[in-house]
Protein backbone atom coordinates (compact mmCIF):
# COMPACT_ATOMS: atom_id res chain seq x y z
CA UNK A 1 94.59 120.71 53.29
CA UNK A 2 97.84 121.85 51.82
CA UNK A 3 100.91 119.79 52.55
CA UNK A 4 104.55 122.58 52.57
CA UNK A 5 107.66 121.23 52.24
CA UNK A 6 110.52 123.84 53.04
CA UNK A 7 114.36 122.95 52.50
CA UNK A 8 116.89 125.00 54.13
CA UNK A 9 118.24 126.57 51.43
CA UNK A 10 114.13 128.05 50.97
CA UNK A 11 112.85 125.63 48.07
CA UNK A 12 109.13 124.94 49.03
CA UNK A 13 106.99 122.30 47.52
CA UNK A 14 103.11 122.48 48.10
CA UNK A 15 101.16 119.44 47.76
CA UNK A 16 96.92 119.90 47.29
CA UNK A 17 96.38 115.52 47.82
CA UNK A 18 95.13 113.34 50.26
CA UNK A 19 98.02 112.10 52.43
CA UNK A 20 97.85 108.11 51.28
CA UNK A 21 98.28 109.50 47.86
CA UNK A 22 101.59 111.58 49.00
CA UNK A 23 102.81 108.46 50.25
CA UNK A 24 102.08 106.10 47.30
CA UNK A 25 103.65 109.32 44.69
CA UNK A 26 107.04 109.59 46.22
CA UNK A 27 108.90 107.77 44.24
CA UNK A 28 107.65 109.96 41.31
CA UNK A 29 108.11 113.42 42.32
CA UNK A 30 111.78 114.50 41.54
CA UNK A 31 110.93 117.78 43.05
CA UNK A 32 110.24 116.41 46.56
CA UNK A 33 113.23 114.08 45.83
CA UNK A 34 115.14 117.09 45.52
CA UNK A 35 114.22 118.59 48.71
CA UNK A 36 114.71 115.34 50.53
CA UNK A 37 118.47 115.17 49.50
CA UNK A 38 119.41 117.91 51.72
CA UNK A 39 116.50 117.18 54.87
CA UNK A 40 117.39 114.65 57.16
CA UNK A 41 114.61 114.79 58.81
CA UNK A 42 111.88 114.39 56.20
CA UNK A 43 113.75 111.78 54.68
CA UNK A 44 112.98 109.97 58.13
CA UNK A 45 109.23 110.97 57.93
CA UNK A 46 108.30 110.33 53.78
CA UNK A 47 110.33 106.70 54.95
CA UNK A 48 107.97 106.28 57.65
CA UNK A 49 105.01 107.09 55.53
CA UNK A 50 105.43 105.23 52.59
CA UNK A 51 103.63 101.84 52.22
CA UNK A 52 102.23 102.63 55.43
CA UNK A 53 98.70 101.40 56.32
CA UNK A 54 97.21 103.14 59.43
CA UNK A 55 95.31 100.86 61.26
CA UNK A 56 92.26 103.76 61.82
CA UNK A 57 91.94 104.10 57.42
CA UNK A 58 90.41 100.59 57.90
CA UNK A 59 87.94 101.44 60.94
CA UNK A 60 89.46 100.86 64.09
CA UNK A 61 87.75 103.25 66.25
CA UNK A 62 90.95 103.02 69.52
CA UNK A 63 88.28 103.77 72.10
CA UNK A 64 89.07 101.08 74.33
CA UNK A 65 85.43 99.13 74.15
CA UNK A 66 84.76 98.50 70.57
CA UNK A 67 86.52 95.34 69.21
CA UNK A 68 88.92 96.27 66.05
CA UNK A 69 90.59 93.22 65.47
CA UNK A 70 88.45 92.94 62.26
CA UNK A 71 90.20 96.27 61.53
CA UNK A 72 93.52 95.61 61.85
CA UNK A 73 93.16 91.98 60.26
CA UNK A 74 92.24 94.31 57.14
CA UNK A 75 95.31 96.64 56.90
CA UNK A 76 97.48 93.47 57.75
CA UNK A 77 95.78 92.18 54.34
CA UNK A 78 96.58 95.44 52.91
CA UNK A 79 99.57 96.03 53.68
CA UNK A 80 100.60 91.94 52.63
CA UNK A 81 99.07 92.55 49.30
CA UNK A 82 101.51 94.74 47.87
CA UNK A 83 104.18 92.23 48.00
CA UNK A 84 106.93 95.31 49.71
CA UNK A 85 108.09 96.05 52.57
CA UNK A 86 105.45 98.29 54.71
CA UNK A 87 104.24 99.53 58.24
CA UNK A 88 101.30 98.38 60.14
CA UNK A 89 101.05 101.88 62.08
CA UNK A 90 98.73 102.36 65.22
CA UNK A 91 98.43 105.84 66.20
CA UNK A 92 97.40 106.82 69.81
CA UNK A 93 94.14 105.42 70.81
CA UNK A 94 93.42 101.97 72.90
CA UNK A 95 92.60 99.16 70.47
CA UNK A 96 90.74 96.22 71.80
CA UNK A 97 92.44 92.82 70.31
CA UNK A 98 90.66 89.52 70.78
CA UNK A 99 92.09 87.30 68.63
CA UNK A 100 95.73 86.68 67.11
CA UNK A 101 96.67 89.26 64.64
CA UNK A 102 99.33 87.03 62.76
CA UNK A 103 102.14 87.77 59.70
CA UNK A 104 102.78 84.83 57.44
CA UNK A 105 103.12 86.32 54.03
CA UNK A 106 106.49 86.86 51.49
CA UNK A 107 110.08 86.34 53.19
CA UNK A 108 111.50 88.69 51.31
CA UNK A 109 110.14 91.24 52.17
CA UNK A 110 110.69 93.80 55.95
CA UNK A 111 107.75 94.52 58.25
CA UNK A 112 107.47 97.27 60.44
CA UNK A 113 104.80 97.52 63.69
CA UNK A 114 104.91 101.07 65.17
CA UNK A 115 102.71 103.53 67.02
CA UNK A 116 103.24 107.14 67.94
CA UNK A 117 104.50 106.25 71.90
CA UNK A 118 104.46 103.66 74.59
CA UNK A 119 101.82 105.47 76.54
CA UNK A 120 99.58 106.97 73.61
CA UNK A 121 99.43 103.51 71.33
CA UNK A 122 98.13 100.79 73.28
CA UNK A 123 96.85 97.25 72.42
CA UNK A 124 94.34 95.92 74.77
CA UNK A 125 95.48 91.96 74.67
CA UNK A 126 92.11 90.56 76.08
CA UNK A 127 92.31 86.40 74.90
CA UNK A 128 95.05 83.90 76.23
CA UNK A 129 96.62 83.86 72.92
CA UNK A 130 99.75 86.06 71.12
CA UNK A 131 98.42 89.68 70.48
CA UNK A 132 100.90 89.41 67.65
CA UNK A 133 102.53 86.48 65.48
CA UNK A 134 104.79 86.53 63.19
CA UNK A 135 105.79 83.47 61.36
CA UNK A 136 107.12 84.81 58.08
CA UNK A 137 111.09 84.38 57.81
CA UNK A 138 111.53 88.15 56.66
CA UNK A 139 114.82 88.67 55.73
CA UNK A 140 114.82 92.33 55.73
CA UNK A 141 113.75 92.45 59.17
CA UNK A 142 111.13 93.18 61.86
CA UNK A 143 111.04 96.38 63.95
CA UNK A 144 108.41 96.48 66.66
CA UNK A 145 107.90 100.50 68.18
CA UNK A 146 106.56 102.85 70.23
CA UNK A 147 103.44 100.86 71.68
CA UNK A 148 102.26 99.67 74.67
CA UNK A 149 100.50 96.14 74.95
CA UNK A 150 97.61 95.86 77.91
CA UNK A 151 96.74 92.20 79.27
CA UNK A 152 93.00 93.22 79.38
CA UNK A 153 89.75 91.88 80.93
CA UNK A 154 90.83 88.00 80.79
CA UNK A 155 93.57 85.66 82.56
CA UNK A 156 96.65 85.11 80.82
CA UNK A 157 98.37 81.61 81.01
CA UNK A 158 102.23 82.00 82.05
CA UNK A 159 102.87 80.10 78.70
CA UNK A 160 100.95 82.83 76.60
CA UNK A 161 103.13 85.81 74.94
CA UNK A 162 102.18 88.89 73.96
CA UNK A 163 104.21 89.04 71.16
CA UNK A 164 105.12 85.52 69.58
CA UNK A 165 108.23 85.85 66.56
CA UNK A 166 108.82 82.19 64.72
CA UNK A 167 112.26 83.19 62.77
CA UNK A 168 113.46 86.22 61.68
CA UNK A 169 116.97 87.14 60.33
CA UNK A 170 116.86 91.24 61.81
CA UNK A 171 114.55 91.69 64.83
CA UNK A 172 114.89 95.46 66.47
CA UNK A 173 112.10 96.08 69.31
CA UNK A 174 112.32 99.95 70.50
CA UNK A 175 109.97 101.27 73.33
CA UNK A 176 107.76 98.44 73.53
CA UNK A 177 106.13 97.90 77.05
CA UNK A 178 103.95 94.60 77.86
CA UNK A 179 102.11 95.21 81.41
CA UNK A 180 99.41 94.50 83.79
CA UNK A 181 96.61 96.57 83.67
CA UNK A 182 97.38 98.28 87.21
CA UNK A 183 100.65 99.76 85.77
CA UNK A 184 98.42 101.43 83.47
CA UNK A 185 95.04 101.60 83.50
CA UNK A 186 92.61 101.61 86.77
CA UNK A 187 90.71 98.47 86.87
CA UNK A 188 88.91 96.69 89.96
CA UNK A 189 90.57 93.36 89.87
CA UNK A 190 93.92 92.35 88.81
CA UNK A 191 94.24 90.43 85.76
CA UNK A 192 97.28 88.13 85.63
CA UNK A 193 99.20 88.42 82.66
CA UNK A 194 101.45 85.72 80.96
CA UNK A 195 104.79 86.10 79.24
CA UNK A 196 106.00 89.19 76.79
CA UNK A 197 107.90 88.81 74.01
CA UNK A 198 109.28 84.83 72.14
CA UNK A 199 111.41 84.49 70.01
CA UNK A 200 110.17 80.57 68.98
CA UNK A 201 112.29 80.25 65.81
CA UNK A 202 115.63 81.07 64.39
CA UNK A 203 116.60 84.75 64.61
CA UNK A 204 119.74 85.73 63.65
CA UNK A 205 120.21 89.08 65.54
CA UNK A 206 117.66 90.78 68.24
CA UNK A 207 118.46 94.41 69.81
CA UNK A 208 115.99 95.51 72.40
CA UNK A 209 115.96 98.99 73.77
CA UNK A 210 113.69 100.58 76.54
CA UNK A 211 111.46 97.69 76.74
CA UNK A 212 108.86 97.60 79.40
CA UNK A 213 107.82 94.23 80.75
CA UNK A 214 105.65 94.88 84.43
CA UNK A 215 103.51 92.58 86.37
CA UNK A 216 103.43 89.25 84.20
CA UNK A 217 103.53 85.90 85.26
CA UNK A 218 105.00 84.39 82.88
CA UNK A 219 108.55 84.42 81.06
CA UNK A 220 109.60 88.37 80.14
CA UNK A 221 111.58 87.57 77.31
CA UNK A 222 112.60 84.13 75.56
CA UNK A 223 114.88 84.36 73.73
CA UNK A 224 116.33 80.54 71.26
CA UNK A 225 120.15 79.92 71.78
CA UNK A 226 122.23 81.11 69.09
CA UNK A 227 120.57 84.39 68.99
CA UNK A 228 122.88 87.42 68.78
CA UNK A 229 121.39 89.89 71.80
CA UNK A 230 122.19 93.13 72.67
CA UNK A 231 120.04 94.86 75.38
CA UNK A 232 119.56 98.25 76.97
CA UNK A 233 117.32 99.79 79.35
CA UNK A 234 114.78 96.77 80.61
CA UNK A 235 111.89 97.34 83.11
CA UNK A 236 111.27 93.73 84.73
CA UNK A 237 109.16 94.96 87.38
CA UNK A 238 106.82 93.04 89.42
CA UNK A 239 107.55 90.27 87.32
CA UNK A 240 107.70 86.32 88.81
């Protein structure tokens, strides 16, 4: 397929290459760069793509049965090898998780975990463990996006978070939502979740906004004094 890029003032630029290979020749192409300087918007989209690693390019197969932690665990390895900045992105599907999928690699660098919505992307969080950990101190930040977490097919312990953050200097969580599987999905039995997000470690500055916690037993948000909060738009329901 042909990728066209149109500016306003009628410039086009047609590209005949694989998408990944877009992404990775950006910085190269003064032509694109040219058309980017006056488009807003696709300066917002080439951002999002580049040194992105979609989670399906390492075969997750988001149909809600098959296990693709194996899958992720490789595009986390991916995306850590390049030593920049990058995006772990899960597009709509339902991804089964059973084990940790943790972030411990350079500090200097920012990380970004994103899907395409809170009701298309969702994580199935099936073990009483963190679906996600991050323990690297990154100083260029964390942003967390558009995805919707699923305690899944085992009991959670109140003490067990969805999403578990050691230190972080920048930590921005947009349209996240961490729920019971009755708020979402139709399942026989209720399955007791345990907490949502922690924030275990130093972070300098956390802004939540539209963040969904429903139906968990254990602590919403936990957040270590000293943190600079600001909060809009929570969703505590049925929560202990």
């Amino acid at each position: 397929d042909i990728l066209r890029i149109q500016s306003g003032a009628g410039g086009t630029l047609d590209i005949n290459a694989p998408l990944a290979k877009f992404a990775g020749d950006l910085a190269s192409n003064s032509t694109l760069n040219a058309l980017l300087a006056s488009h807003t918007v696709l300066q917002q989209q080439v951002s999002f793509m580049d040194n992105m690693f979609n989670v399906y390019a390492y075969g997750a197969t988001g149909n809600g049965v098959t296990d693709d932690t194996a899958a992720f665990n490789r595009a986390i390895s991916a995306l850590a090898a390049t030593q920049r900045s990058g995006t772990l992105y899960i597009p709509s599907g339902s991804f089964v998780i059973s084990n940790t999928l943790s972030f411990s690699g350079s500090s200097s660098i920012g990380l970004t975990i994103r899907g395409d919505d809170m009701i298309h992307s969702i994580v199935l969080w099936t073990v009483d463990m963190p679906v996600f950990s991050i323990s690297a101190n990154l100083s260029r930040g964390l942003k967390i996006r558009d995805l919707r977490i699923v305690s899944f097919t085992s009991v959670k312990s109140p003490s067990s978070f969805a999403i578990r953050i050691d230190s972080c200097k920048l930590c921005l969580m947009q349209r996240v939502a961490i729920v019971q599987p009755q708020t979402y999905l139709t399942v026989s039995a209720a399955i007791s979740a345990g907490g949502g997000v922690l924030l275990a470690g130093r972070t300098e500055t956390f802004k939540g906004d539209y963040l969904t916690f429903q139906g968990l037993a254990g602590t919403a948000l936990s957040i270590e004094a000293g943190t600079k909060i600001w909060l809009s738009y929570l969703d505590f329901s049925g929560c202990s």
